[in-house]
Protein backbone atom coordinates (compact mmCIF):
# COMPACT_ATOMS: atom_id res chain seq x y z
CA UNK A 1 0.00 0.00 0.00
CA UNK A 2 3.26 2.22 0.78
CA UNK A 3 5.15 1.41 -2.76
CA UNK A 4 5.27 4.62 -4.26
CA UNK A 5 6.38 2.53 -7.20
CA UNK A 6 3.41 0.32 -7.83
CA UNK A 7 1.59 1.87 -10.63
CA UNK A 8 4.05 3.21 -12.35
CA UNK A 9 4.68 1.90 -16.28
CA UNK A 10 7.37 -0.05 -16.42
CA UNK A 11 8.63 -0.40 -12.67
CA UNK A 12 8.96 -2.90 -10.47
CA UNK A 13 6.06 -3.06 -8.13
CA UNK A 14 8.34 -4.91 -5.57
CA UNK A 15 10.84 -1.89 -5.28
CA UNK A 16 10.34 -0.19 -2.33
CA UNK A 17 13.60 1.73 -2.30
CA UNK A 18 16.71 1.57 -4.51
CA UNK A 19 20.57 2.06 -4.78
CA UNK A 20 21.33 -0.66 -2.28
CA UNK A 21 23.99 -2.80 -3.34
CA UNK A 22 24.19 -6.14 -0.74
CA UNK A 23 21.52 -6.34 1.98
CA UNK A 24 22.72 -8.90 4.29
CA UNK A 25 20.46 -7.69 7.62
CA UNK A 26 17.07 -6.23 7.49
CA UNK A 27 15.39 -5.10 10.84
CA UNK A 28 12.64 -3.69 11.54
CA UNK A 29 11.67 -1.17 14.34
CA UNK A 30 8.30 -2.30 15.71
CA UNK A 31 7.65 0.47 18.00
CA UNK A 32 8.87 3.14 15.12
CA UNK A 33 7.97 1.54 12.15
CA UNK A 34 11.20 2.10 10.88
CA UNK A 35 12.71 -0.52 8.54
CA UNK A 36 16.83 -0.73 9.17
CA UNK A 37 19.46 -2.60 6.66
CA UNK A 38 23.26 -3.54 6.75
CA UNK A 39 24.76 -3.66 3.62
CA UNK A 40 27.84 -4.88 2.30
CA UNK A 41 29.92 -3.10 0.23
CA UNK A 42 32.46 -4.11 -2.42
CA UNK A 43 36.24 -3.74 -1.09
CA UNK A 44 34.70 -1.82 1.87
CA UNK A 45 31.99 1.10 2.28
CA UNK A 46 29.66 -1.22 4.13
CA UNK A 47 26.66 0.58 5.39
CA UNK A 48 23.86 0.79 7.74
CA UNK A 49 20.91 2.47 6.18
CA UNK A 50 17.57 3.66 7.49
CA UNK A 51 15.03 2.34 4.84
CA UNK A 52 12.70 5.01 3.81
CA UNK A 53 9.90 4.14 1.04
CA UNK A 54 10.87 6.09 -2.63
CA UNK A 55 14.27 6.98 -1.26
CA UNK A 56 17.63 6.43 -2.98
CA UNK A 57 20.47 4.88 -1.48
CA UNK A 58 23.00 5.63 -4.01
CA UNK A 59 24.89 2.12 -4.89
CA UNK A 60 26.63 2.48 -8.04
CA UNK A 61 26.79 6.35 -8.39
CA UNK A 62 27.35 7.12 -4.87
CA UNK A 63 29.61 5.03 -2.61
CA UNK A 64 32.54 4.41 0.04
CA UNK A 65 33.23 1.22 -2.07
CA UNK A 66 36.12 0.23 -4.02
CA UNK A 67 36.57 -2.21 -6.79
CA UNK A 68 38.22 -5.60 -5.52
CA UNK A 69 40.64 -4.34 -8.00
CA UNK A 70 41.52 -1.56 -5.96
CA UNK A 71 40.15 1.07 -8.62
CA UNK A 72 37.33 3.60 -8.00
CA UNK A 73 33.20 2.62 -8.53
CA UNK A 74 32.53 6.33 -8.12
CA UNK A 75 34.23 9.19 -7.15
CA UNK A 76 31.30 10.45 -5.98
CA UNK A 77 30.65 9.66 -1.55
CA UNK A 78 27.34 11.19 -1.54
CA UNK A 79 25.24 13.05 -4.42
CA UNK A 80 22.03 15.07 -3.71
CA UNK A 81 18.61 13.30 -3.76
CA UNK A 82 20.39 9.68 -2.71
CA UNK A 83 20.54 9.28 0.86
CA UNK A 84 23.77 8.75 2.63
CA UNK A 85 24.28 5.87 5.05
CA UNK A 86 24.09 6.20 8.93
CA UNK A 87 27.00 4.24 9.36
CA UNK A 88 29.91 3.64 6.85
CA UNK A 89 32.55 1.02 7.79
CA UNK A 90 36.07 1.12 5.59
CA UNK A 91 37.77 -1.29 6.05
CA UNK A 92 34.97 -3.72 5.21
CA UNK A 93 33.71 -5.57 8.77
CA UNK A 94 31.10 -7.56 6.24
CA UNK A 95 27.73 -7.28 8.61
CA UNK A 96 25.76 -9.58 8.37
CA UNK A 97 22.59 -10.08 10.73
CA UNK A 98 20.70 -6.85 12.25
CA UNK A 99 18.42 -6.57 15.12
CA UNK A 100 16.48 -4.00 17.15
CA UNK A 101 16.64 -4.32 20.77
CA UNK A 102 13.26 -3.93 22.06
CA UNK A 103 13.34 -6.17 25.24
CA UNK A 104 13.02 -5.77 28.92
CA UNK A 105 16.31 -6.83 29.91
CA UNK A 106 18.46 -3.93 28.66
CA UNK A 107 16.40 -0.81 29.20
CA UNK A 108 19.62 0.80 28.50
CA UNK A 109 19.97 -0.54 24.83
CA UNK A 110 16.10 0.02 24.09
CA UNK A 111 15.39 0.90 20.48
CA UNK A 112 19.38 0.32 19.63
CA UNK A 113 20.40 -1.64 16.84
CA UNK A 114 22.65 -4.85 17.06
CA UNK A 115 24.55 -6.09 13.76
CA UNK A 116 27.23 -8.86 13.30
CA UNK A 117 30.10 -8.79 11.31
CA UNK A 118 31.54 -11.85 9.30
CA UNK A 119 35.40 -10.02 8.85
CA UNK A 120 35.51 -8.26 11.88
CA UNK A 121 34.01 -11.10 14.05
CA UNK A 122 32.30 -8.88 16.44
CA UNK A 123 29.00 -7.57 17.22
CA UNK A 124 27.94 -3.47 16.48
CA UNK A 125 26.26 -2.23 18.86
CA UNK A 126 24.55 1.37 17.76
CA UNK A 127 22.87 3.64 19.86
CA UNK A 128 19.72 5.29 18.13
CA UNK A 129 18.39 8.55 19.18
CA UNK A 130 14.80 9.55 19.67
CA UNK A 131 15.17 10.96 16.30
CA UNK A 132 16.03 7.64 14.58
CA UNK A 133 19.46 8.67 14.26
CA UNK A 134 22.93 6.72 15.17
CA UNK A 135 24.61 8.34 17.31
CA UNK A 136 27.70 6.11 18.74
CA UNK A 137 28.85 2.78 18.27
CA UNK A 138 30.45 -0.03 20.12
CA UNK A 139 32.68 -2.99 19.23
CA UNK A 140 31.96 -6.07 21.08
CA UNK A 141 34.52 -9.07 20.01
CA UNK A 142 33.30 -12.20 19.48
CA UNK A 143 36.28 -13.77 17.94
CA UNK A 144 34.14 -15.97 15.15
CA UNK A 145 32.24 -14.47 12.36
CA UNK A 146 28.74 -13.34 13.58
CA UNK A 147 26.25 -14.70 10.84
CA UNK A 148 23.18 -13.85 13.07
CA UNK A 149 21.77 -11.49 15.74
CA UNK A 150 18.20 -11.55 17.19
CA UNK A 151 16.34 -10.75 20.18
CA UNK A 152 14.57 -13.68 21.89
CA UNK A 153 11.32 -13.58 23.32
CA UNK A 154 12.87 -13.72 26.42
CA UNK A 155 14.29 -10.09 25.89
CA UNK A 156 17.73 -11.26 25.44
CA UNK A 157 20.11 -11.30 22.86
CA UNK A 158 20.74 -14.89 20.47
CA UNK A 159 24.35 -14.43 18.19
CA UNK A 160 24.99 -17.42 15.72
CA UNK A 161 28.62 -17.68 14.34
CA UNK A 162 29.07 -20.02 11.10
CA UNK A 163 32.59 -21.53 12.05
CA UNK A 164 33.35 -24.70 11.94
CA UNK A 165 33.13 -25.04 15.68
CA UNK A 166 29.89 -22.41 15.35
CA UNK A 167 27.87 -21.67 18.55
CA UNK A 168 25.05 -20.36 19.51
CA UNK A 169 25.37 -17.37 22.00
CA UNK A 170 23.05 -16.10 24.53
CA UNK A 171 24.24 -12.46 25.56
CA UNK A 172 23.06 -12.19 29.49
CA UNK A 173 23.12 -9.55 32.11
CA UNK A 174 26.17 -9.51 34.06
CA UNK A 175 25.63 -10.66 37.72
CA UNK A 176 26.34 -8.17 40.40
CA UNK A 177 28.99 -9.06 42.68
């Protein structure tokens, strides 16, 4: 009902937005509405995005990414009318997984997103403001590439990794000593 795409001649009706290059996490922000995405980038500029319906996100003509090669995709970073990313990360930490912490558990982290990252074998932790902006960031090592992240219905936090030897994390408060 949203699409602003639907109707028109010769589009996709199942584009919502565009310019995204490699989604690889897709959250969305039940209390907001507001649809988040990781996406990976070529030889880095990988990017968190807040998904907006009709908006442009800019992959090829505007980008942090390089070819594999080394050479430029774009010498262009940002352009006007294509929205620039909330979060760029060069070099490449290849996220994977996204979540939106909406539990009981972590009042503290409420309405903050969570991503993993394959290279980087860590989790993200972002803190959103009340305007739906990020406004710091946290490494948390995991030391195994994070293929997953989700909140249970418990109100904590579930990490997969997708080594050999994967596990299945469950991120719990601290006890107090």
């Amino acid at each position: 009902a949203d699409n602003p795409f639907a109707n028109d001649a010769g589009a996709a009706p199942e584009v919502w937005s565009y310019g995204h290059r490699n989604i690889q996490g897709l959250a969305l922000d039940a209390t907001t509405n507001q649809v988040w995405a990781t996406e990976h980038g070529a030889r880095g500029g990988d990017e968190v995005n807040r998904v907006e319906v009709g908006k442009n996100y800019g992959w090829p003509v505007a980008t942090h990414s390089r070819e594999y090669s080394g050479g430029l995709i774009s010498p262009e970073k940002s352009l006007p009318g294509m929205v620039d990313p909330q979060v760029i990360w060069t070099p490449s930490i290849a996220p994977s997984g996204l979540a939106v912490y909406t539990g009981a558990i972590f009042p503290e982290w409420q309405g903050d997103l969570f991503a993993g990252g394959l290279v980087s074998q860590d989790i993200r932790h972002m803190e959103v403001d009340q305007s739906g902006n990020i406004i710091s960031e946290e490494s948390i090592s995991v030391g195994q590439r994070v293929r997953e992240i989700q909140q249970g219905p418990d109100g904590l936090l579930y990490v997969l990794t997708d080594e050999s030897n994967g596990q299945l994390i469950r991120v719990e408060p601290q006890e107090e000593i």
